[in-house]
N, C-alpha and C. Protein backbone atom coordinates (compact mmCIF):
# COMPACT_ATOMS: atom_id res chain seq x y z
N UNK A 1 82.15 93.69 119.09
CA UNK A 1 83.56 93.43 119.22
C UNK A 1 83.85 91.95 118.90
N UNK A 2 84.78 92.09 117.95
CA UNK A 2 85.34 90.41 117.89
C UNK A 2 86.49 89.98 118.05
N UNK A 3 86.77 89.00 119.04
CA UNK A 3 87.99 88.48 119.85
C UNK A 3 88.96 87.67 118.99
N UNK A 4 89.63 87.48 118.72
CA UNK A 4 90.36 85.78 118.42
C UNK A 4 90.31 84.74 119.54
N UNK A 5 89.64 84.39 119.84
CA UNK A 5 90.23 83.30 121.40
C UNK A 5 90.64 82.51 120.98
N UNK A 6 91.10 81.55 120.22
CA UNK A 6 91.89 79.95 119.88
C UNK A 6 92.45 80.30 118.41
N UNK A 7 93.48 80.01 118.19
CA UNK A 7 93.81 79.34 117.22
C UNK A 7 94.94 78.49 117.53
N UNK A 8 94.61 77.26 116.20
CA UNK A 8 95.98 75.69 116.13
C UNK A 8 95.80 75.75 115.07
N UNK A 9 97.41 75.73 114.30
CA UNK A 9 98.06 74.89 113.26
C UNK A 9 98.49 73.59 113.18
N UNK A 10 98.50 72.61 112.73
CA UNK A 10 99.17 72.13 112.67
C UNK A 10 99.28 70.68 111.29
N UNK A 11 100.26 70.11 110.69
CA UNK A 11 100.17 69.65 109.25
C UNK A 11 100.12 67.90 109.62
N UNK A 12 99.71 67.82 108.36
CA UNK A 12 99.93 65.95 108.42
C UNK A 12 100.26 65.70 107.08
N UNK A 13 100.91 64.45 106.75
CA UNK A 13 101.07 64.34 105.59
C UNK A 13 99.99 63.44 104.58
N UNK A 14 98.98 63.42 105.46
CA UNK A 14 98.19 62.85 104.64
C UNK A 14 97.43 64.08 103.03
N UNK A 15 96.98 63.36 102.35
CA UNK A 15 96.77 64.66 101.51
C UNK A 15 95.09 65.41 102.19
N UNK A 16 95.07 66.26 101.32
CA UNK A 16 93.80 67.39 101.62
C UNK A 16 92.30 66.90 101.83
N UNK A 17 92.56 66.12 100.65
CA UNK A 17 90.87 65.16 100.54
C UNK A 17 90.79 64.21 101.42
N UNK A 18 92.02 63.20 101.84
CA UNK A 18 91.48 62.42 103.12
C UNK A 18 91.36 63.22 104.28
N UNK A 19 92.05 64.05 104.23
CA UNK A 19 91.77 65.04 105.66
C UNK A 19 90.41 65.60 105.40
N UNK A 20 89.98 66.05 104.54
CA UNK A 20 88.85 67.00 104.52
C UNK A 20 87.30 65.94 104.64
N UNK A 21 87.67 64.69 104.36
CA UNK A 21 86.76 63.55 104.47
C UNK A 21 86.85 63.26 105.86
N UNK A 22 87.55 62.94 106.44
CA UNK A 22 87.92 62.58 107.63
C UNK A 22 86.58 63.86 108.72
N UNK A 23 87.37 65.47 108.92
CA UNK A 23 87.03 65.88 109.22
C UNK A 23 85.66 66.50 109.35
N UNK A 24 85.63 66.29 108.26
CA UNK A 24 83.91 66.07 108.02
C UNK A 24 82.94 65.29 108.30
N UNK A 25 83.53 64.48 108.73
CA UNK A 25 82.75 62.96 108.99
C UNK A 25 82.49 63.79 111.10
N UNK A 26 81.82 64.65 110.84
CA UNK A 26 81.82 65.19 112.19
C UNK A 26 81.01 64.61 113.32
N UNK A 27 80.32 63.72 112.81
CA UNK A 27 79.92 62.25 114.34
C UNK A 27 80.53 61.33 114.45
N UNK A 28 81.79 61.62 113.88
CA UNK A 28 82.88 60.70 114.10
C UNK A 28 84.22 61.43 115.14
N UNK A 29 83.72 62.34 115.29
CA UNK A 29 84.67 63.26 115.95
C UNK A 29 85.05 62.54 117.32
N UNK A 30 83.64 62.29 118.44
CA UNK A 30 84.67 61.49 119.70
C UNK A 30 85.81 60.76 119.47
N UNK A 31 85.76 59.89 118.07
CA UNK A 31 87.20 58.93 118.12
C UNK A 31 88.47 59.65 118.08
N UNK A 32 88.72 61.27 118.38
CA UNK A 32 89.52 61.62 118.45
C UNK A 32 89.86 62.84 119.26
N UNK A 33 88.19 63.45 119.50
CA UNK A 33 88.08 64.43 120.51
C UNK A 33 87.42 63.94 121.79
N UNK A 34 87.73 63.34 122.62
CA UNK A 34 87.59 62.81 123.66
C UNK A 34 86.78 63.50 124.67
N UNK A 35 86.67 64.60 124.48
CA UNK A 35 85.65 66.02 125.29
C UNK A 35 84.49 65.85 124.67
N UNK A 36 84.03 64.77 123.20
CA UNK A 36 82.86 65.60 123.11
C UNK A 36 82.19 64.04 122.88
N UNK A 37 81.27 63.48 123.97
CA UNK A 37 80.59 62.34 123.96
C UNK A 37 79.94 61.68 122.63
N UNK A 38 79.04 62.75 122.23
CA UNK A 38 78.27 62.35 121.11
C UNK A 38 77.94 63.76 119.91
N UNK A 39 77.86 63.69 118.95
CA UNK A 39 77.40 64.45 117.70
C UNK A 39 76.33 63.96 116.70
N UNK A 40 75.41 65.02 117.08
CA UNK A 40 74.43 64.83 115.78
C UNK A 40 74.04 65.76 114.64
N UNK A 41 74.56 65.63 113.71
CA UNK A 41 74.37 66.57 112.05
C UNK A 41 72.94 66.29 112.00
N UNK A 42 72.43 67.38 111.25
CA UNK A 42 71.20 68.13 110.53
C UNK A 42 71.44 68.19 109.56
N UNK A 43 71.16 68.09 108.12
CA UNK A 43 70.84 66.59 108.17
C UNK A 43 72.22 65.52 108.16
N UNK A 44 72.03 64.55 108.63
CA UNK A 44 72.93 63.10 108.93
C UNK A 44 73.90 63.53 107.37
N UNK A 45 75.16 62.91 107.76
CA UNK A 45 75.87 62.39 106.67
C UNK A 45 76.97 63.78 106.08
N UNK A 46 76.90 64.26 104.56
CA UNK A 46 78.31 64.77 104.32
C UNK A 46 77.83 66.51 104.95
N UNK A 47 78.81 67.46 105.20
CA UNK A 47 77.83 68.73 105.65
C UNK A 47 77.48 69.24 104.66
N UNK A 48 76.90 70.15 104.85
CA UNK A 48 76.06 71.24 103.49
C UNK A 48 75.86 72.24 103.98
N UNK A 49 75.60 73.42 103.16
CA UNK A 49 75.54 75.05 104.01
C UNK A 49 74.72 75.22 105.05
N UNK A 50 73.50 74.12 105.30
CA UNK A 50 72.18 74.47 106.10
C UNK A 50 72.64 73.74 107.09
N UNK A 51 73.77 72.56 107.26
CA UNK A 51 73.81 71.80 108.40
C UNK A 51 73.91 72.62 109.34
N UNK A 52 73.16 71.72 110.47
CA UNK A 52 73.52 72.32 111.75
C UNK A 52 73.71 70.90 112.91
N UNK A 53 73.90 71.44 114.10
CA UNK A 53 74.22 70.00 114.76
C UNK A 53 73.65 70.15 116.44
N UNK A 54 74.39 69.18 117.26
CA UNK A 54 74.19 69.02 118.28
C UNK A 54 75.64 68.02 118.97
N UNK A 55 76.27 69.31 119.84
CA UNK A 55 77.32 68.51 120.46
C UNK A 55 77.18 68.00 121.99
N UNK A 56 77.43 66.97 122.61
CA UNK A 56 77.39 66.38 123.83
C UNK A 56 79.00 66.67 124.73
N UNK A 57 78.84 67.45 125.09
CA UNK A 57 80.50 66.93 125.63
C UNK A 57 80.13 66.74 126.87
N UNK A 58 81.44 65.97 127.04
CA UNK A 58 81.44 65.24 128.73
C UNK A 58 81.57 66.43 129.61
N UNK A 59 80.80 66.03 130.60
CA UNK A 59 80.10 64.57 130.94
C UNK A 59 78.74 64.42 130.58
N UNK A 60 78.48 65.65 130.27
CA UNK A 60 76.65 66.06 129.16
C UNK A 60 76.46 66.91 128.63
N UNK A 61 77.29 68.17 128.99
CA UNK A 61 76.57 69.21 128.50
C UNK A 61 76.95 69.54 127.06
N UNK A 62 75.37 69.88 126.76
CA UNK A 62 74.83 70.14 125.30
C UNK A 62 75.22 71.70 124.89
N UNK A 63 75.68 71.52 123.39
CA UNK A 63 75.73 72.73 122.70
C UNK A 63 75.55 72.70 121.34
N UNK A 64 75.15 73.59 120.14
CA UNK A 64 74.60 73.38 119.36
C UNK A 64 75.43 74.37 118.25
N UNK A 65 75.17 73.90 117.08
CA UNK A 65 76.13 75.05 116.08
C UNK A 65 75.31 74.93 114.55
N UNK A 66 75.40 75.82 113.94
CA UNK A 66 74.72 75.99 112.54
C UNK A 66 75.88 76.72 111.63
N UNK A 67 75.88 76.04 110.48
CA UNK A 67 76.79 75.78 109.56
C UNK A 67 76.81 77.47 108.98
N UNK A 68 78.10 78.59 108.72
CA UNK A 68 77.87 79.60 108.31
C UNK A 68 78.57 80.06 106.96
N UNK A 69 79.49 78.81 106.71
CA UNK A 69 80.18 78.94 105.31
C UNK A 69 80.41 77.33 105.11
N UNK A 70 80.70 77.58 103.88
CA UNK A 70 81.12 75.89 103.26
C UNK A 70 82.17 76.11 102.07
N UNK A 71 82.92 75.71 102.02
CA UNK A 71 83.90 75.47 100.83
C UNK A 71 84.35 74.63 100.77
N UNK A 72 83.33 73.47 99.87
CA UNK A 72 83.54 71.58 99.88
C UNK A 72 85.23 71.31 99.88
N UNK A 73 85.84 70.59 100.76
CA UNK A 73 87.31 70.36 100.62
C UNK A 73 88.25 71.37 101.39
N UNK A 74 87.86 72.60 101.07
CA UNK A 74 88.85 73.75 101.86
C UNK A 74 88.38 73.96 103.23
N UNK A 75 87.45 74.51 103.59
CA UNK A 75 87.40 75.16 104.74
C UNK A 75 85.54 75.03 104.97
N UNK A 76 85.36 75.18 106.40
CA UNK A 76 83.79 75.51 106.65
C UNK A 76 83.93 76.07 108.14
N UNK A 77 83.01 77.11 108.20
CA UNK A 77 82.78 77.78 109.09
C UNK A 77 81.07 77.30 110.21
N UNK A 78 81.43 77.13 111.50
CA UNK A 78 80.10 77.55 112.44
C UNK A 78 79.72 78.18 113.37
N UNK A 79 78.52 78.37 114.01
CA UNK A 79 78.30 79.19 115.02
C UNK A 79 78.08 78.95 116.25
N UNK A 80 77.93 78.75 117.43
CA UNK A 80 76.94 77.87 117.93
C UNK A 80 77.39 79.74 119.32
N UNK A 81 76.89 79.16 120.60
CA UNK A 81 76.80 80.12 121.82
C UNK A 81 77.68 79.74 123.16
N UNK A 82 77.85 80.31 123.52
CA UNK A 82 78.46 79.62 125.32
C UNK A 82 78.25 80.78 125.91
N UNK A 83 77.38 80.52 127.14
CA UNK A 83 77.04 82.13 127.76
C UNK A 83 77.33 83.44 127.19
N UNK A 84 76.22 83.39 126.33
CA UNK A 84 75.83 84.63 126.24
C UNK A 84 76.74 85.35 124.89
N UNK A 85 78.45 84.84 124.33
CA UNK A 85 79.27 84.88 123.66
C UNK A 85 78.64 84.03 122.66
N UNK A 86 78.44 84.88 121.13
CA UNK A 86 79.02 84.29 120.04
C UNK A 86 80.10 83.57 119.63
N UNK A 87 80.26 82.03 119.36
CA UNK A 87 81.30 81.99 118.87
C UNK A 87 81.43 81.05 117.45
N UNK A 88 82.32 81.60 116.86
CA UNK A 88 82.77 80.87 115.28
C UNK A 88 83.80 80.41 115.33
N UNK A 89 83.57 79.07 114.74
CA UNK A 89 84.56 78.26 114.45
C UNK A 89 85.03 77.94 113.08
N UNK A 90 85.89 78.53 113.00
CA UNK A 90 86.41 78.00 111.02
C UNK A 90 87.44 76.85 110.90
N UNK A 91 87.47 75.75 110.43
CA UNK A 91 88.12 74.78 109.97
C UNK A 91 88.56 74.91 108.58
N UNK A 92 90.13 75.10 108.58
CA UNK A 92 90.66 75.33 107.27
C UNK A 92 91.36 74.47 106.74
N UNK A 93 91.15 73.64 105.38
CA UNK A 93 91.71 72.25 105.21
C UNK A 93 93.24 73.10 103.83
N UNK A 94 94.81 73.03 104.17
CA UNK A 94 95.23 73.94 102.73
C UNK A 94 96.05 72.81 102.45
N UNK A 95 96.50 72.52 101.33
CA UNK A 95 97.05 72.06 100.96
C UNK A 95 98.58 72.30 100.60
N UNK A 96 99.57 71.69 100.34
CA UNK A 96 100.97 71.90 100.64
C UNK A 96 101.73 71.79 99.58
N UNK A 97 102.84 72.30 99.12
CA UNK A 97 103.37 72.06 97.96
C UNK A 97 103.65 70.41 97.67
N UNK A 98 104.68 69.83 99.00
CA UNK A 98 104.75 68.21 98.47
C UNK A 98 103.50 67.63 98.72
N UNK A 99 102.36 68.16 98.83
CA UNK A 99 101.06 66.73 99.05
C UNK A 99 100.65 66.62 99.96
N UNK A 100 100.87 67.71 101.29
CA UNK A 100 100.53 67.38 102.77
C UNK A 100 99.76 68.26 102.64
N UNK A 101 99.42 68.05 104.02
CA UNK A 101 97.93 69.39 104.43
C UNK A 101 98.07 70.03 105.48
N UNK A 102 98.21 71.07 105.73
CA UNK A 102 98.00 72.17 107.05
C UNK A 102 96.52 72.31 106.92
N UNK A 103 96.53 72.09 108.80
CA UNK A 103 95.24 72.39 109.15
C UNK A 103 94.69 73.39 110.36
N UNK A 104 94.12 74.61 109.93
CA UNK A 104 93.99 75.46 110.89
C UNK A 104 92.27 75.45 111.45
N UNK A 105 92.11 75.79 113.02
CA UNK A 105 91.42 75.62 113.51
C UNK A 105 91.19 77.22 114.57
N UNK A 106 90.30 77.85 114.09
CA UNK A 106 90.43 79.25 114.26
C UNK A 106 88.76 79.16 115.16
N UNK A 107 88.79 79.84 116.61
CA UNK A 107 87.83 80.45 117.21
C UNK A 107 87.81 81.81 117.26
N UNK A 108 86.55 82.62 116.79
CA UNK A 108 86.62 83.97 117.00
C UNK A 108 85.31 84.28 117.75
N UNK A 109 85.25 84.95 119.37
CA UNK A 109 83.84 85.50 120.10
C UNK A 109 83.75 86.59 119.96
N UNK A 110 82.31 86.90 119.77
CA UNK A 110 81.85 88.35 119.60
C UNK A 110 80.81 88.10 121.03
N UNK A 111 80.19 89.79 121.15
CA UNK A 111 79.01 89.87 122.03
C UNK A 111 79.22 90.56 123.22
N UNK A 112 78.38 91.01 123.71
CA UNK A 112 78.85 91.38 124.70
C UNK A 112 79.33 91.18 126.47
N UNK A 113 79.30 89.90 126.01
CA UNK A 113 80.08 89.15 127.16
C UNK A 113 81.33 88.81 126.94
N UNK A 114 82.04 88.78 125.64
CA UNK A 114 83.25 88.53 125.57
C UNK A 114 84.50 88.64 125.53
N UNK A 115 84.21 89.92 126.85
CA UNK A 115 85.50 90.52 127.14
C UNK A 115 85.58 89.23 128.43
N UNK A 116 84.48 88.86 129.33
CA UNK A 116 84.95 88.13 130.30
C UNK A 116 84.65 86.69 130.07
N UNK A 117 83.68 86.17 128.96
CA UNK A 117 84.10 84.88 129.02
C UNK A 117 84.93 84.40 127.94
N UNK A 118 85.34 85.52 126.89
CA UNK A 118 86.14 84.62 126.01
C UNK A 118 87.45 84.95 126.62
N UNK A 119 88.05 85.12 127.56
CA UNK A 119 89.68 84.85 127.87
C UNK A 119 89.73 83.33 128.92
N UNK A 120 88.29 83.21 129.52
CA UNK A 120 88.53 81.88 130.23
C UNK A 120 88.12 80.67 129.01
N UNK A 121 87.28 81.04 128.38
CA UNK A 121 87.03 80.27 127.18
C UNK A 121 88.08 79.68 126.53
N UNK A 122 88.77 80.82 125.99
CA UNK A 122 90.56 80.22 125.16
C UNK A 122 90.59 79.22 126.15
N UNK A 123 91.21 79.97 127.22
CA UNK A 123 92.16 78.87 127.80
C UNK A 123 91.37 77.41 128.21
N UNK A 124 90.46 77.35 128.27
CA UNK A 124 89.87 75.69 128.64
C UNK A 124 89.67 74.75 126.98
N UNK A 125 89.28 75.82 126.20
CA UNK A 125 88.67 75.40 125.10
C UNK A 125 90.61 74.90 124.06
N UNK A 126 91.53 76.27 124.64
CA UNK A 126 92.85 76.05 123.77
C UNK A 126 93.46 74.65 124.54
N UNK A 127 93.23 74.26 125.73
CA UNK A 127 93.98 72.97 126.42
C UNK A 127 93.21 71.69 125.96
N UNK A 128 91.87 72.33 125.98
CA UNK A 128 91.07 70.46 124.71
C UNK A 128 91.60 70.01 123.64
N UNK A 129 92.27 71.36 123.02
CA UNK A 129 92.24 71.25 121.39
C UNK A 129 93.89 70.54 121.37
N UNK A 130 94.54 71.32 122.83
CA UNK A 130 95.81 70.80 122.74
C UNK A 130 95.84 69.25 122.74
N UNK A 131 95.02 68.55 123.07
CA UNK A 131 95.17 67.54 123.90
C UNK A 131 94.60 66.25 122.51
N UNK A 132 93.63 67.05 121.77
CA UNK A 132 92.78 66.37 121.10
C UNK A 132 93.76 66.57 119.59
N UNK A 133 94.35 67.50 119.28
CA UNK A 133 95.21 67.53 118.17
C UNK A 133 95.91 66.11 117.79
N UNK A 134 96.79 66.07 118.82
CA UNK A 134 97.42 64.72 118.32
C UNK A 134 96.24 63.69 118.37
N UNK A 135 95.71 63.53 119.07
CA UNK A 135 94.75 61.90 118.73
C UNK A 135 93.99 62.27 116.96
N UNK A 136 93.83 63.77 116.27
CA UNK A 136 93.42 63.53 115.51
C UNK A 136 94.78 63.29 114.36
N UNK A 137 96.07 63.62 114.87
CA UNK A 137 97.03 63.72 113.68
C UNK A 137 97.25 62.17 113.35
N UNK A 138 97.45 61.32 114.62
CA UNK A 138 97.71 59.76 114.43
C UNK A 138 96.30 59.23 114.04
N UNK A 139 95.36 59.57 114.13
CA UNK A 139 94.11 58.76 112.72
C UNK A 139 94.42 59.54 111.44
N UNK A 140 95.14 60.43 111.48
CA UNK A 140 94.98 61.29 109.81
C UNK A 140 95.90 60.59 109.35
N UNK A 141 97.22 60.13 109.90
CA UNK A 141 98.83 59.88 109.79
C UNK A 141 97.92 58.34 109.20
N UNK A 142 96.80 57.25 109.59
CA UNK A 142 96.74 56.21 109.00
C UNK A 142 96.02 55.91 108.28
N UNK A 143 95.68 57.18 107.64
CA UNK A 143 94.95 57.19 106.33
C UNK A 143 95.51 56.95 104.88
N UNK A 144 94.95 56.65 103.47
CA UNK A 144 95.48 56.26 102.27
C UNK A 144 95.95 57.78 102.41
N UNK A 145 97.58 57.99 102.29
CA UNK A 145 98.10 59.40 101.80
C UNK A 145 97.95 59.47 100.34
């Protein structure tokens, strides 16, 4: 069975490629996701289909994800676990008719735990993202548009 638990829209006017640089730069992520202490890519630097990683969120706890799609610039998909639930994360970079970028951020759990942990999941995981959205729109907003 596979859930939707999260999804966020939301646009900036920066264009596609600084966003998609930006977002990618994924051990750079605390400067705007404040939940997640530290990040380490497999291998270091731009992603690639094999990356995989290691996330820290506060106040420690570790979780881990492996890269399951790539589409340099548009979109990339990962996997990682939270009790016992599969979950995927797709990052979709689209581009806009005047030059801006919508950016969607889609969680989907499978498994068979995720009738009971992916509805508490959304909701802790949908109030981070709420919170962490804007700190990433005002670094995107002061990028070369």
């Amino acid at each position: 069975m596979h859930r939707r638990l999260v999804e966020r829209r939301f646009s900036t006017t920066t264009r596609p490629a600084a966003v998609w640089q930006h977002l990618a730069a994924v051990e750079q992520w605390p400067t705007w996701a404040r939940h997640i202490k530290r990040v380490r890519l497999d291998p270091p630097g731009a992603l690639t289909p094999t990356s995989k990683g290691r996330i820290i969120l506060k106040p420690g706890f570790p979780t881990t994800f492996r890269m399951t799609a790539l589409d340099v610039e548009r979109n990339w998909s990962w996997r990682g676990r939270f009790l016992g639930t599969t979950v995927d994360y797709d990052h979709v970079i689209s581009p806009t008719p005047d030059g801006a970028t919508d950016v969607t951020f889609t969680i989907v759990g499978s498994g068979s735990t995720v009738r009971v942990v992916g509805p508490v999941f959304a909701r802790v995981y949908g109030r981070i993202l709420d919170r962490a959205i804007p700190n990433l729109t005002r670094e995107l907003d002061t990028l070369t548009r």
